[in-house]
N, C-alpha and C. Protein backbone atom coordinates (compact mmCIF):
# COMPACT_ATOMS: atom_id res chain seq x y z
N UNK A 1 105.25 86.99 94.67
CA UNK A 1 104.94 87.99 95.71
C UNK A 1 103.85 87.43 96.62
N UNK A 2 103.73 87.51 98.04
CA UNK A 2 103.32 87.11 99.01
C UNK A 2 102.02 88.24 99.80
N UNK A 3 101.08 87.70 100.22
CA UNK A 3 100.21 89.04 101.05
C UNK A 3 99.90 89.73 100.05
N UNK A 4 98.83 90.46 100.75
CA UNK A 4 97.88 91.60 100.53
C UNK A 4 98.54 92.84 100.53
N UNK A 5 98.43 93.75 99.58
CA UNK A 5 98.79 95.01 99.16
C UNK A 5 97.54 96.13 98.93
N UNK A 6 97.12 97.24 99.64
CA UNK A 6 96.29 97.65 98.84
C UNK A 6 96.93 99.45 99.24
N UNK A 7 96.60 99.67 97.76
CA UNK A 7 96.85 100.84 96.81
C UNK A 7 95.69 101.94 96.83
N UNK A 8 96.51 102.84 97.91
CA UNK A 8 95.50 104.47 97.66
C UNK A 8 95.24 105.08 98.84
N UNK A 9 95.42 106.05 99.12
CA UNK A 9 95.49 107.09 100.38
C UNK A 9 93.99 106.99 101.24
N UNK A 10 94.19 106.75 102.41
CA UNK A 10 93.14 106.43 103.03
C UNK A 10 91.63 107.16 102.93
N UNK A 11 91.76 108.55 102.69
CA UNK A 11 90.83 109.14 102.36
C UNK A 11 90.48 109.31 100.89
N UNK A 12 90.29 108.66 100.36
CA UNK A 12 90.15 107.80 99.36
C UNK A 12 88.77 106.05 99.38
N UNK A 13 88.04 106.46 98.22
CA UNK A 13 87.86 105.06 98.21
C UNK A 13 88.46 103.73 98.29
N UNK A 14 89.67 103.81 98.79
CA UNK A 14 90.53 102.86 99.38
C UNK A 14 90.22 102.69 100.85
N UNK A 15 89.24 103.79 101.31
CA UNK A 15 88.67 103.56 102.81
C UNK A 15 87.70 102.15 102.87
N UNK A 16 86.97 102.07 102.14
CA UNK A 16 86.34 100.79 101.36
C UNK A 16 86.92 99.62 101.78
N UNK A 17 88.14 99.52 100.97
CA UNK A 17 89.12 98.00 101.65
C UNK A 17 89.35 97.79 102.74
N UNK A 18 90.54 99.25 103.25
CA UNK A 18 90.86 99.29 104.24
C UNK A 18 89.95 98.74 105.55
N UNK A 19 88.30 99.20 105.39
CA UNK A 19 87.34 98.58 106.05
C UNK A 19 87.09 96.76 106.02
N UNK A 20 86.93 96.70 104.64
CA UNK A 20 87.11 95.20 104.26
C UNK A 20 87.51 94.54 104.91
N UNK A 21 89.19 94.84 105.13
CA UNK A 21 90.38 94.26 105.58
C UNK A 21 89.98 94.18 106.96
N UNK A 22 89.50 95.28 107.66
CA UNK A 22 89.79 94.86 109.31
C UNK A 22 88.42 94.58 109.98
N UNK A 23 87.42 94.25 109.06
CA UNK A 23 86.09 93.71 109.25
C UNK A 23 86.93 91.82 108.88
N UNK A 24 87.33 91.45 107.83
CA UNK A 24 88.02 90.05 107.79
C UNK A 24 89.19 89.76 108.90
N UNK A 25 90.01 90.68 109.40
CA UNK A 25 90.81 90.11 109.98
C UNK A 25 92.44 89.81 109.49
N UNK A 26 92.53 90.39 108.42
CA UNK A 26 93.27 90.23 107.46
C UNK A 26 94.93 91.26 107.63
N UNK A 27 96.17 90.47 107.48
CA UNK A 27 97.13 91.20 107.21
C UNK A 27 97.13 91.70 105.94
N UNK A 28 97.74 93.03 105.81
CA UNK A 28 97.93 93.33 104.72
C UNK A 28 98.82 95.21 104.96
N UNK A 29 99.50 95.38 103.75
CA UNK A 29 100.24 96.26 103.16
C UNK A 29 99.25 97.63 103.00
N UNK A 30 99.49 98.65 103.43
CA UNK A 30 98.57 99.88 102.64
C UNK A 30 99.89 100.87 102.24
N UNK A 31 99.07 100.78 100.84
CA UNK A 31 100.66 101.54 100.14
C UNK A 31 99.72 102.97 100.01
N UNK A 32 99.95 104.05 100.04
CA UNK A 32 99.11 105.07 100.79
C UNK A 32 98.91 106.30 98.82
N UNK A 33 99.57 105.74 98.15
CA UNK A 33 99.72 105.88 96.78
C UNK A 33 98.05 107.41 96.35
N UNK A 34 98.54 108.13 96.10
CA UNK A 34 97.56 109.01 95.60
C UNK A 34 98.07 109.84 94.03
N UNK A 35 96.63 110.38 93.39
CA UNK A 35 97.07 111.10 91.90
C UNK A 35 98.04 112.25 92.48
N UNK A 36 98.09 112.91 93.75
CA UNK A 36 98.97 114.07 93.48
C UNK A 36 100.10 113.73 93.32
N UNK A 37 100.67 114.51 92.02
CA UNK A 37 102.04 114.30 91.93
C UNK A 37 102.25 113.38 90.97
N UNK A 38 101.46 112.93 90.85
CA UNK A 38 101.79 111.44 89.80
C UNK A 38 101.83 110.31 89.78
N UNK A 39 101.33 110.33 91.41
CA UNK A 39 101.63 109.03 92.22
C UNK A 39 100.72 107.66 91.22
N UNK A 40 99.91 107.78 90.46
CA UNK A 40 98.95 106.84 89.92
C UNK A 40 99.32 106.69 88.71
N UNK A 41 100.36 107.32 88.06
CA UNK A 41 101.01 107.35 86.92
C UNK A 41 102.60 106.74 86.64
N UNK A 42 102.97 106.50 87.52
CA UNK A 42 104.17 105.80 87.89
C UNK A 42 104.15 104.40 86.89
N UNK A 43 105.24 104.08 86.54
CA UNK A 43 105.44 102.72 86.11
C UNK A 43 105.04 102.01 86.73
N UNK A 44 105.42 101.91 88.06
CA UNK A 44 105.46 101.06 89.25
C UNK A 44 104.10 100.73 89.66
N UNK A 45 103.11 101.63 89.46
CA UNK A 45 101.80 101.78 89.58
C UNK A 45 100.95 101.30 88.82
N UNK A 46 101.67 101.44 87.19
CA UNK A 46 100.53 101.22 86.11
C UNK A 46 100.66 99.87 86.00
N UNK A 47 101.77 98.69 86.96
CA UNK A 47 101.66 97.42 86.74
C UNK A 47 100.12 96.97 87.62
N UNK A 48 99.95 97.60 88.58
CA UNK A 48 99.05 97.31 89.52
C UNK A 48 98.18 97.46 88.91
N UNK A 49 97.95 98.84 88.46
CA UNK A 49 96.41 98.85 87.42
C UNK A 49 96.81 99.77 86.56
N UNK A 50 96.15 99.13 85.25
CA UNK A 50 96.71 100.25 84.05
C UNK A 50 96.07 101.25 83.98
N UNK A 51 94.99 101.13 84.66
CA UNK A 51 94.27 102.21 84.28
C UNK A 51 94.61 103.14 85.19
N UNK A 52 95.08 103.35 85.74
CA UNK A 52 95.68 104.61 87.02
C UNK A 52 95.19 105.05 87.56
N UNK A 53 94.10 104.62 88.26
CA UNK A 53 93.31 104.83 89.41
C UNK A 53 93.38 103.71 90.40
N UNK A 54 93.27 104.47 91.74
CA UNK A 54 93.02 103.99 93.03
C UNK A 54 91.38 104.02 93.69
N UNK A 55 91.34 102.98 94.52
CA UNK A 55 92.47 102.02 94.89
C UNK A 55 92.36 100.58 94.18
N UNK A 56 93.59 99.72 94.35
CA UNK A 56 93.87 98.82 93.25
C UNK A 56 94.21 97.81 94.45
N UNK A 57 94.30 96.69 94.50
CA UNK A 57 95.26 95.62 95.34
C UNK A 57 95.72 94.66 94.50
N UNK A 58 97.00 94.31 95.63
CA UNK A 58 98.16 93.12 94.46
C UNK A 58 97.90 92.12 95.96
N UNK A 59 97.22 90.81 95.30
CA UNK A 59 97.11 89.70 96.28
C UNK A 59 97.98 89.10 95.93
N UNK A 60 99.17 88.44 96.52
CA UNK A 60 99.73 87.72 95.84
C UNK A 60 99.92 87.18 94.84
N UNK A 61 99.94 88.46 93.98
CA UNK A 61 100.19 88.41 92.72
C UNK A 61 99.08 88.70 91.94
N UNK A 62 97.81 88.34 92.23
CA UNK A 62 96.88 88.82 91.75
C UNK A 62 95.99 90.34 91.66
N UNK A 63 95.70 91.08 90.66
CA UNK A 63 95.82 92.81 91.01
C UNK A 63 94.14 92.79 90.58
N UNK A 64 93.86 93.50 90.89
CA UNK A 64 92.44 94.03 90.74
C UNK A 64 92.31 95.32 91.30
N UNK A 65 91.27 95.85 90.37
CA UNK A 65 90.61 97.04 91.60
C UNK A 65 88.97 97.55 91.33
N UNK A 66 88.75 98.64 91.15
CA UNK A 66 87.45 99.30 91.74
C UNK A 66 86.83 98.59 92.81
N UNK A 67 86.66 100.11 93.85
CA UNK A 67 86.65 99.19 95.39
C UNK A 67 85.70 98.34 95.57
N UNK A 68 84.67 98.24 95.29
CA UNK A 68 83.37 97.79 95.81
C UNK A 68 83.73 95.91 94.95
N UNK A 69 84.30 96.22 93.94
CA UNK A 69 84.73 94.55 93.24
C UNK A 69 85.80 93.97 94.25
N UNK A 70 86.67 94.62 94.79
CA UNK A 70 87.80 94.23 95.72
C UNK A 70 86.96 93.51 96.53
N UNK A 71 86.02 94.38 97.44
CA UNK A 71 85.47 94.24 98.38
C UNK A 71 84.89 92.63 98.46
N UNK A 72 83.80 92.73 96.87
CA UNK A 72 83.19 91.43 96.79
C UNK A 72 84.39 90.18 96.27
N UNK A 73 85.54 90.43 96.30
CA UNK A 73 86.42 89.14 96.08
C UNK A 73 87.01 89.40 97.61
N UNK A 74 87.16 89.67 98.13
CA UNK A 74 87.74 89.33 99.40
C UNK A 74 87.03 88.55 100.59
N UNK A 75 85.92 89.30 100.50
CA UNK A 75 84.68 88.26 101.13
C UNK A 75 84.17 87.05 100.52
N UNK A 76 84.07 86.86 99.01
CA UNK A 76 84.24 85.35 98.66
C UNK A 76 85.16 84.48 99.20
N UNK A 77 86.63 85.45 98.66
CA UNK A 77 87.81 84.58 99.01
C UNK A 77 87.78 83.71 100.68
N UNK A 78 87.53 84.61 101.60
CA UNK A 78 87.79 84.29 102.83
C UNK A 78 86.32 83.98 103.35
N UNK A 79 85.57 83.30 102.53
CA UNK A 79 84.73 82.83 103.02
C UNK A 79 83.88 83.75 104.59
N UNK A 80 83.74 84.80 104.87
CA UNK A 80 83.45 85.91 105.29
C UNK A 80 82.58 87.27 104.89
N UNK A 81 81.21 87.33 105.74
CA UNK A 81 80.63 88.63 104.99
C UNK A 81 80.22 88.48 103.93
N UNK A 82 79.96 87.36 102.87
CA UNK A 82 79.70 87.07 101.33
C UNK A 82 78.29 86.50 102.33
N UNK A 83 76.88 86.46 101.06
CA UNK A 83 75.99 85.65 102.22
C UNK A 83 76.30 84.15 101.10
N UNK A 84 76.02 82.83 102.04
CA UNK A 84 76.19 81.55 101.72
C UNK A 84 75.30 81.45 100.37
N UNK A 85 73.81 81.84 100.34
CA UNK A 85 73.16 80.84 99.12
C UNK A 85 73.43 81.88 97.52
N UNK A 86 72.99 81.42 96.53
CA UNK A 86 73.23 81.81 95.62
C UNK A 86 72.24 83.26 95.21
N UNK A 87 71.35 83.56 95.93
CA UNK A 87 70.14 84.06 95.64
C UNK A 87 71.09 85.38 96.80
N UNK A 88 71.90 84.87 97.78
CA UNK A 88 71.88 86.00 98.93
C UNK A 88 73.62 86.51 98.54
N UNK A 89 74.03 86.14 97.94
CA UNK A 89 75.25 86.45 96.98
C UNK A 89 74.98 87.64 95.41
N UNK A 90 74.12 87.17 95.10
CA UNK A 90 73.29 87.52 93.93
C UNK A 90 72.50 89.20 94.55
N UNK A 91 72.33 89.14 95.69
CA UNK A 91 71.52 90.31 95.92
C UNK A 91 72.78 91.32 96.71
N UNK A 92 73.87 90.77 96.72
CA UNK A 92 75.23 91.13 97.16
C UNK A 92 75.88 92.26 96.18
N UNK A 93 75.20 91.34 95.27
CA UNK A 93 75.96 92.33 93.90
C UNK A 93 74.89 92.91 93.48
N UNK A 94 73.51 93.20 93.66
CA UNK A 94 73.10 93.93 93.10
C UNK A 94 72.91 94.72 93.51
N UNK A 95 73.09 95.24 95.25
CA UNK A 95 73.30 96.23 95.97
C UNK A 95 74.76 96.85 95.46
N UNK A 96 75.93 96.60 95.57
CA UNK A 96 76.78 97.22 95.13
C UNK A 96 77.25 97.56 93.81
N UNK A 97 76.03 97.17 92.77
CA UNK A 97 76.11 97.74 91.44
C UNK A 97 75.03 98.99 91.71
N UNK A 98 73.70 98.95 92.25
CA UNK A 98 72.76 99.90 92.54
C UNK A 98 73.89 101.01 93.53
N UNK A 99 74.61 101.08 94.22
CA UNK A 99 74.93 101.88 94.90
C UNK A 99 76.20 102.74 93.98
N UNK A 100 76.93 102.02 92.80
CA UNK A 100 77.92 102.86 92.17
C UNK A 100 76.90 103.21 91.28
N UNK A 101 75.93 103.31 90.88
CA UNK A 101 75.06 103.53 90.12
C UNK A 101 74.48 105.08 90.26
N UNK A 102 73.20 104.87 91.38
CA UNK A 102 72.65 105.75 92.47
C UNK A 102 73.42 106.48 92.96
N UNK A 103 74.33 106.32 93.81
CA UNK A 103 75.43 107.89 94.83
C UNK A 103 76.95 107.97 94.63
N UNK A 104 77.50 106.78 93.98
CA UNK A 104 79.26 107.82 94.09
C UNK A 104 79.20 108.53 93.22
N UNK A 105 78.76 109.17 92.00
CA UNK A 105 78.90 110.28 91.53
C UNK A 105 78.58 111.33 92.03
N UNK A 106 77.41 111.29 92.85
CA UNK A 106 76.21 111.92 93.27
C UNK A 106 76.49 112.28 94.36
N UNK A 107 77.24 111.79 95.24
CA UNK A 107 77.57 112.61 96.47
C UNK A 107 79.37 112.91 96.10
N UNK A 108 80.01 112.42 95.48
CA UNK A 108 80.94 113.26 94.85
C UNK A 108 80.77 114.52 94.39
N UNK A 109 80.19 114.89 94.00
CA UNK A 109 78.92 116.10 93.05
C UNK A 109 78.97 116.82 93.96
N UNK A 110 77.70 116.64 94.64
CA UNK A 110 77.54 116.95 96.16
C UNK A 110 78.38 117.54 97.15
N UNK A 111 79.35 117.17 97.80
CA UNK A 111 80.41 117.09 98.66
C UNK A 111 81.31 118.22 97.86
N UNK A 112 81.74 117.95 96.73
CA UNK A 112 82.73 119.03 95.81
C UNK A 112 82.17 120.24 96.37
N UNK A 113 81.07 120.65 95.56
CA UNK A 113 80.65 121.94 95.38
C UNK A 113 79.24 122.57 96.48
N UNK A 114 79.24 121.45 97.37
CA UNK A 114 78.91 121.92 98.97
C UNK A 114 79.59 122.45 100.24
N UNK A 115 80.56 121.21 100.24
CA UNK A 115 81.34 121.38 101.03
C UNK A 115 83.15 122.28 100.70
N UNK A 116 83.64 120.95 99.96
CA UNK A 116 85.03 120.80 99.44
C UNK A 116 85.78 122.13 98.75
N UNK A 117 84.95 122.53 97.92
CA UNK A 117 85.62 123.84 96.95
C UNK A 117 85.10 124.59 97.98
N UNK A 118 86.28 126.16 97.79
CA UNK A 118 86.32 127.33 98.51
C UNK A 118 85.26 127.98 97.76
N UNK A 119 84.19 129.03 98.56
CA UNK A 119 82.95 129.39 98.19
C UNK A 119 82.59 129.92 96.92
N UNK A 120 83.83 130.96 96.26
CA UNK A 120 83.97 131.55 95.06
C UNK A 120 83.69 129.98 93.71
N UNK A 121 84.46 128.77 94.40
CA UNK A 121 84.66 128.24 93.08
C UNK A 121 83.23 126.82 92.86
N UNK A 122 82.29 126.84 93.73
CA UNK A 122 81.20 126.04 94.10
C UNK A 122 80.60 126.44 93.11
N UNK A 123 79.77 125.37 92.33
CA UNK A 123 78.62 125.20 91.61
C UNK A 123 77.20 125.44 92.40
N UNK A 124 76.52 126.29 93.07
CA UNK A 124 75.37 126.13 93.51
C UNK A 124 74.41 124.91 92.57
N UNK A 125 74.31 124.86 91.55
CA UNK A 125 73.31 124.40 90.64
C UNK A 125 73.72 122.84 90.62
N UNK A 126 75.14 122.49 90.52
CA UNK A 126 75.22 121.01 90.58
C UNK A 126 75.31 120.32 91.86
N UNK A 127 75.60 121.41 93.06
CA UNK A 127 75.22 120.68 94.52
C UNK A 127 73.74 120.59 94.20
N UNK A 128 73.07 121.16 94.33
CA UNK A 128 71.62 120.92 94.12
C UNK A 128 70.81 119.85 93.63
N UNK A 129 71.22 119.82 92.06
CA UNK A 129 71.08 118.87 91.35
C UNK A 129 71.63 117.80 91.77
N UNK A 130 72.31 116.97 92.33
CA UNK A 130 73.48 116.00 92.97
C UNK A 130 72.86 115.75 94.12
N UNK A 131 72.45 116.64 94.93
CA UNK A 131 71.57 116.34 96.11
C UNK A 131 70.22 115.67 95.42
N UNK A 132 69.29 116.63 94.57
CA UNK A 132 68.25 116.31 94.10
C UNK A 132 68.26 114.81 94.03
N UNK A 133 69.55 113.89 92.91
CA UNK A 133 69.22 113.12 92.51
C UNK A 133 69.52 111.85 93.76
N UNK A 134 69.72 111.97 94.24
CA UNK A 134 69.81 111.28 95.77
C UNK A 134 68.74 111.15 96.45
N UNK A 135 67.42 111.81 96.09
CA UNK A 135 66.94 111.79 96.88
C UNK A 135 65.37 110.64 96.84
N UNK A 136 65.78 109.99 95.59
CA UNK A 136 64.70 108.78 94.84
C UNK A 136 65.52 107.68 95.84
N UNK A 137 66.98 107.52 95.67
CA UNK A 137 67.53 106.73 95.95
C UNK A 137 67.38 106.26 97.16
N UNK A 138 67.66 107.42 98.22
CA UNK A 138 67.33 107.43 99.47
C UNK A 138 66.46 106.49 100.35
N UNK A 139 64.96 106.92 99.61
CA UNK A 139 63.29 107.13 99.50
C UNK A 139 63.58 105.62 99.57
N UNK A 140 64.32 104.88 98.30
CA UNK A 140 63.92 103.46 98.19
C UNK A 140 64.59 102.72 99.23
N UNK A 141 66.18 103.48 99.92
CA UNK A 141 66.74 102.34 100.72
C UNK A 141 66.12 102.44 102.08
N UNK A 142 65.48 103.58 102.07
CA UNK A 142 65.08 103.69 103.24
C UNK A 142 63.74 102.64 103.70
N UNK A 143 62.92 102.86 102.56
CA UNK A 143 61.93 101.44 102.25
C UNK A 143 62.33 100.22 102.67
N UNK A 144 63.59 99.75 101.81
CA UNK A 144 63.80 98.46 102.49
C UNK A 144 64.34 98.06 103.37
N UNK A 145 64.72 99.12 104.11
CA UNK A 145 65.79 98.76 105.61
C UNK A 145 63.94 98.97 106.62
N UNK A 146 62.67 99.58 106.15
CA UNK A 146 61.60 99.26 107.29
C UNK A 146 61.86 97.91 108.10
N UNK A 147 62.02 96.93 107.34
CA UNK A 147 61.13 95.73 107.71
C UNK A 147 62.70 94.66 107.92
N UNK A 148 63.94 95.37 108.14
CA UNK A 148 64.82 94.59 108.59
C UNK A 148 66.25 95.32 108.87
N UNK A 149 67.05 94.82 109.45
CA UNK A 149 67.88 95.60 110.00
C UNK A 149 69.12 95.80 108.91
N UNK A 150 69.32 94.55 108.21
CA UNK A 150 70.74 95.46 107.23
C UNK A 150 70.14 94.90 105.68
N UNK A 151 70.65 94.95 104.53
CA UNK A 151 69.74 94.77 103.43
C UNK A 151 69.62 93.06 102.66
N UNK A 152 70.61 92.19 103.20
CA UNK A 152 70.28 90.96 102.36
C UNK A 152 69.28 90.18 103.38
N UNK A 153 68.13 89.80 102.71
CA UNK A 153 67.25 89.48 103.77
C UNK A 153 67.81 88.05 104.01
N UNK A 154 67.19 87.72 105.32
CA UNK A 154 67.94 86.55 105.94
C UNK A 154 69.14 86.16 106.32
N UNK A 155 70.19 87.47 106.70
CA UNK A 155 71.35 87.39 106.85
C UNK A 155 72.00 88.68 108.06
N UNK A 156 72.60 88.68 108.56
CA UNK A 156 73.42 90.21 109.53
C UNK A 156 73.92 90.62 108.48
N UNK A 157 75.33 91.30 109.20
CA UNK A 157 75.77 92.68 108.20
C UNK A 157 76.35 91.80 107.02
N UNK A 158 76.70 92.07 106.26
CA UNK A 158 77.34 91.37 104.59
C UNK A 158 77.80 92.49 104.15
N UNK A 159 78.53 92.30 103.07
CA UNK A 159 78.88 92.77 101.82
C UNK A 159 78.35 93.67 101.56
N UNK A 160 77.34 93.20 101.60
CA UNK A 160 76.43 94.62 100.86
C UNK A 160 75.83 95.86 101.57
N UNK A 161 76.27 95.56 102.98
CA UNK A 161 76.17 96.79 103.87
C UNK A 161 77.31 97.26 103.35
N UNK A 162 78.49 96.84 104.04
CA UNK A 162 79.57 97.39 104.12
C UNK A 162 79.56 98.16 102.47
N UNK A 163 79.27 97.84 101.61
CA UNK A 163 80.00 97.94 100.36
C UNK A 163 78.80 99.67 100.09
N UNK A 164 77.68 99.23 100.34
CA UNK A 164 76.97 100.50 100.46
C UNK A 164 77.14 101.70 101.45
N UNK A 165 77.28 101.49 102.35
CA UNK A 165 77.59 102.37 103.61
C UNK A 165 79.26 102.79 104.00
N UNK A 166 79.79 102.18 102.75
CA UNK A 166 80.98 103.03 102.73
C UNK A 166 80.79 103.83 101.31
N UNK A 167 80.08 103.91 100.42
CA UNK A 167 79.64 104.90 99.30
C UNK A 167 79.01 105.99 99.97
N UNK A 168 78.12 105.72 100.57
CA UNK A 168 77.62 106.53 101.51
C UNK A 168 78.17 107.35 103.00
N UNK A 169 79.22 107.10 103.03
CA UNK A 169 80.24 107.90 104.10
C UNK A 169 80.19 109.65 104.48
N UNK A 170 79.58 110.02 103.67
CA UNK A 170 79.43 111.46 103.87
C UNK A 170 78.00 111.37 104.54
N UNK A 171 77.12 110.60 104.24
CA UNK A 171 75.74 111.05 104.52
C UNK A 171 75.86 111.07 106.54
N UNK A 172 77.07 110.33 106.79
CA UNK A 172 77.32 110.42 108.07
C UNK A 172 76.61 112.01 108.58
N UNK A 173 77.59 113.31 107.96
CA UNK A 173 77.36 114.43 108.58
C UNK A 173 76.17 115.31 108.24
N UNK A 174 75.12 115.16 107.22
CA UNK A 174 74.72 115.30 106.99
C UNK A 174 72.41 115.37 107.37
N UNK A 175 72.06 115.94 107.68
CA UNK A 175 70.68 115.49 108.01
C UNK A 175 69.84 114.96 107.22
N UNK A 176 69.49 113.51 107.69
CA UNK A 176 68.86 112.96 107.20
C UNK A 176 67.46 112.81 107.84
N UNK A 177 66.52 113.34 109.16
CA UNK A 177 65.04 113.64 108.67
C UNK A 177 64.31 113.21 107.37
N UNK A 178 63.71 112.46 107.69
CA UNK A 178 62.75 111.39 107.27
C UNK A 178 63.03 110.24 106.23
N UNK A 179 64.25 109.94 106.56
CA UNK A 179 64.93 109.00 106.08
C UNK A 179 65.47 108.05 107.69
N UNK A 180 64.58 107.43 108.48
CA UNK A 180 64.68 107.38 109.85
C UNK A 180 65.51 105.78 109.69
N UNK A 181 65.10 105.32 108.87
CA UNK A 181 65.46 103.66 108.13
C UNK A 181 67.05 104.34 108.24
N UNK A 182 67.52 104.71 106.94
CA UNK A 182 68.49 104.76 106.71
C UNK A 182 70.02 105.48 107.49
N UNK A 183 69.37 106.23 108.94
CA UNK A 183 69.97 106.70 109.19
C UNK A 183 70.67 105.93 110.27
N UNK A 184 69.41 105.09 110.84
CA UNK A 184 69.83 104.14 112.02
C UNK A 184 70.75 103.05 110.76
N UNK A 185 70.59 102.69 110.42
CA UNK A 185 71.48 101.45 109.11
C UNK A 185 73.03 101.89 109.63
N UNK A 186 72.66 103.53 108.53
CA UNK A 186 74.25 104.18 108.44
C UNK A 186 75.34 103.95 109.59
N UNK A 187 74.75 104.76 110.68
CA UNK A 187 75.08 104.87 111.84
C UNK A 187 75.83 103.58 112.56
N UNK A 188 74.51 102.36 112.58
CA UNK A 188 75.32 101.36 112.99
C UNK A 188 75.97 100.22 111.84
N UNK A 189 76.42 100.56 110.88
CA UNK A 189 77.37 99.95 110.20
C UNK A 189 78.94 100.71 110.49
N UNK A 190 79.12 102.22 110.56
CA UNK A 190 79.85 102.86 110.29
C UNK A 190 80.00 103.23 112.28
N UNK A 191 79.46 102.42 113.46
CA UNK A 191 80.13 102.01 114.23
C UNK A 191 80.58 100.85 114.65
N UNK A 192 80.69 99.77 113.54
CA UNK A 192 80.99 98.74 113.53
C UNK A 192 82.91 98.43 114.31
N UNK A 193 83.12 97.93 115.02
CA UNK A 193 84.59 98.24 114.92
C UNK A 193 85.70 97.84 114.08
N UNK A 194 85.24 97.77 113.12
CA UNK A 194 86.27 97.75 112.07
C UNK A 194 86.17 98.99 111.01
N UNK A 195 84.83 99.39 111.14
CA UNK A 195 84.46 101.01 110.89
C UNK A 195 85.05 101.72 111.03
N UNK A 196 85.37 102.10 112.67
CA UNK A 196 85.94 102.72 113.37
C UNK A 196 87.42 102.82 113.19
N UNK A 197 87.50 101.98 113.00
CA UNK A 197 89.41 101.76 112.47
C UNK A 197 89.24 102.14 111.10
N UNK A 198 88.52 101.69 109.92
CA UNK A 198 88.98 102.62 109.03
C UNK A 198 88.03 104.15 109.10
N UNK A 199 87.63 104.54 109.95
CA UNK A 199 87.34 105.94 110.19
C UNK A 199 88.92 106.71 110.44
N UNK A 200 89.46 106.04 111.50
CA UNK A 200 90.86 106.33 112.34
C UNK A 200 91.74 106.99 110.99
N UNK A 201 92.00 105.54 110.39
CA UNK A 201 92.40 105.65 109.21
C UNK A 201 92.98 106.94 107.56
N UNK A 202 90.99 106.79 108.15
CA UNK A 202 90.70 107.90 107.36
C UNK A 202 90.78 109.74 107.28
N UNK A 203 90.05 109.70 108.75
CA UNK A 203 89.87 110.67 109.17
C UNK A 203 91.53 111.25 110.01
N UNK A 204 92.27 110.26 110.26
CA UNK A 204 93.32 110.69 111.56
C UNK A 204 93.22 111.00 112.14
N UNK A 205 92.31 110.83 112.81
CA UNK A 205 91.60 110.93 114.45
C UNK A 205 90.50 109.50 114.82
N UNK A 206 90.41 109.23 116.07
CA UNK A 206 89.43 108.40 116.82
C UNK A 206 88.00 108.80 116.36
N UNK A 207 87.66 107.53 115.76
CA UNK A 207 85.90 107.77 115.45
C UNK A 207 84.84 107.86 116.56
């Protein structure tokens, strides 16, 4: 099997790749694959990843997934967006282990029972809490974006923007007041134009 495949409905952490992809330049397949229905349970599916979650990609032949690992093999692969020394690679991954760490649960949390669920079925107490715990996290990225514009020092945007500031995709609508670092970051990663296309993507409408 030939080309890039990637697995999972755009609004989805498959927005992640999809970004990947048109920040590299890259052809590739979006198989639009989601849990409703069963779609992640399929035979056909569980070759891609057994574990039945999206999103997953089949590189020519090669399958992997959880997005933010996609992310960091695609930018190795294509020599692109990875930073060159070993020390600026190294801080590549420790931003995108700190960020599944710190907020995709947490603004998953968040988002559910803020926004997402109809008012009757919202948790007041775990939006709260979910917000709460976001808010150390914040405090620190906001710290280190003072004294430079994206987070691997000595380098433009990388990996580790992209890979953070698409975890962070909701904080888009959200007010962020006195988090002044992080908001200018957000903002201009997520008008990047390859952003913008997987905003399109995502959203089905023009970003």
């Amino acid at each position: 099997m030939s080309g890039l495949r990637i697995y999972g409905y755009a609004a989805s952490r498959a927005v992640r790749n999809l970004w990947m992809c048109e920040e590299l330049g890259l052809s590739y397949e979006h198989v639009p694959v989601a849990p409703a229905g069963g779609g992640t349970r399929t035979a056909e599916f569980l070759k891609v990843n057994p574990a039945g979650h999206i999103p997953a990609i089949d590189d020519g032949g090669f399958k992997l997934s959880e997005s933010l690992a996609i992310n960091l093999y695609l930018a190795r692969k294509h020599g692109k967006l990875m930073p060159a020394s070993l020390e600026g690679e190294a801080r590549a991954l420790q931003w995108s282990f700190w960020v599944a760490s710190e907020f995709d649960l947490q603004i998953v949390q968040w988002f559910t029972h803020a926004v997402l669920l109809p008012m009757e079925q919202r948790n007041v107490a775990v939006a709260l809490q979910a917000r709460e715990a976001m808010e150390w996290p914040l405090t620190v990225l906001d710290r280190e974006l003072a004294s430079r514009e994206y987070l691997v020092p000595g380098e433009g945007f990388t990996v580790a923007d992209l890979n953070v500031a698409s975890v962070l995709y909701r904080l888009l609508f959200v007010d962020l007041t006195g988090k002044p670092n992080v908001e200018r970051w957000l903002k201009a990663c997520w008008q990047r134009p390859a952003a913008r296309k997987a905003r399109e993507l995502r959203e089905g409408k023009p970003a």
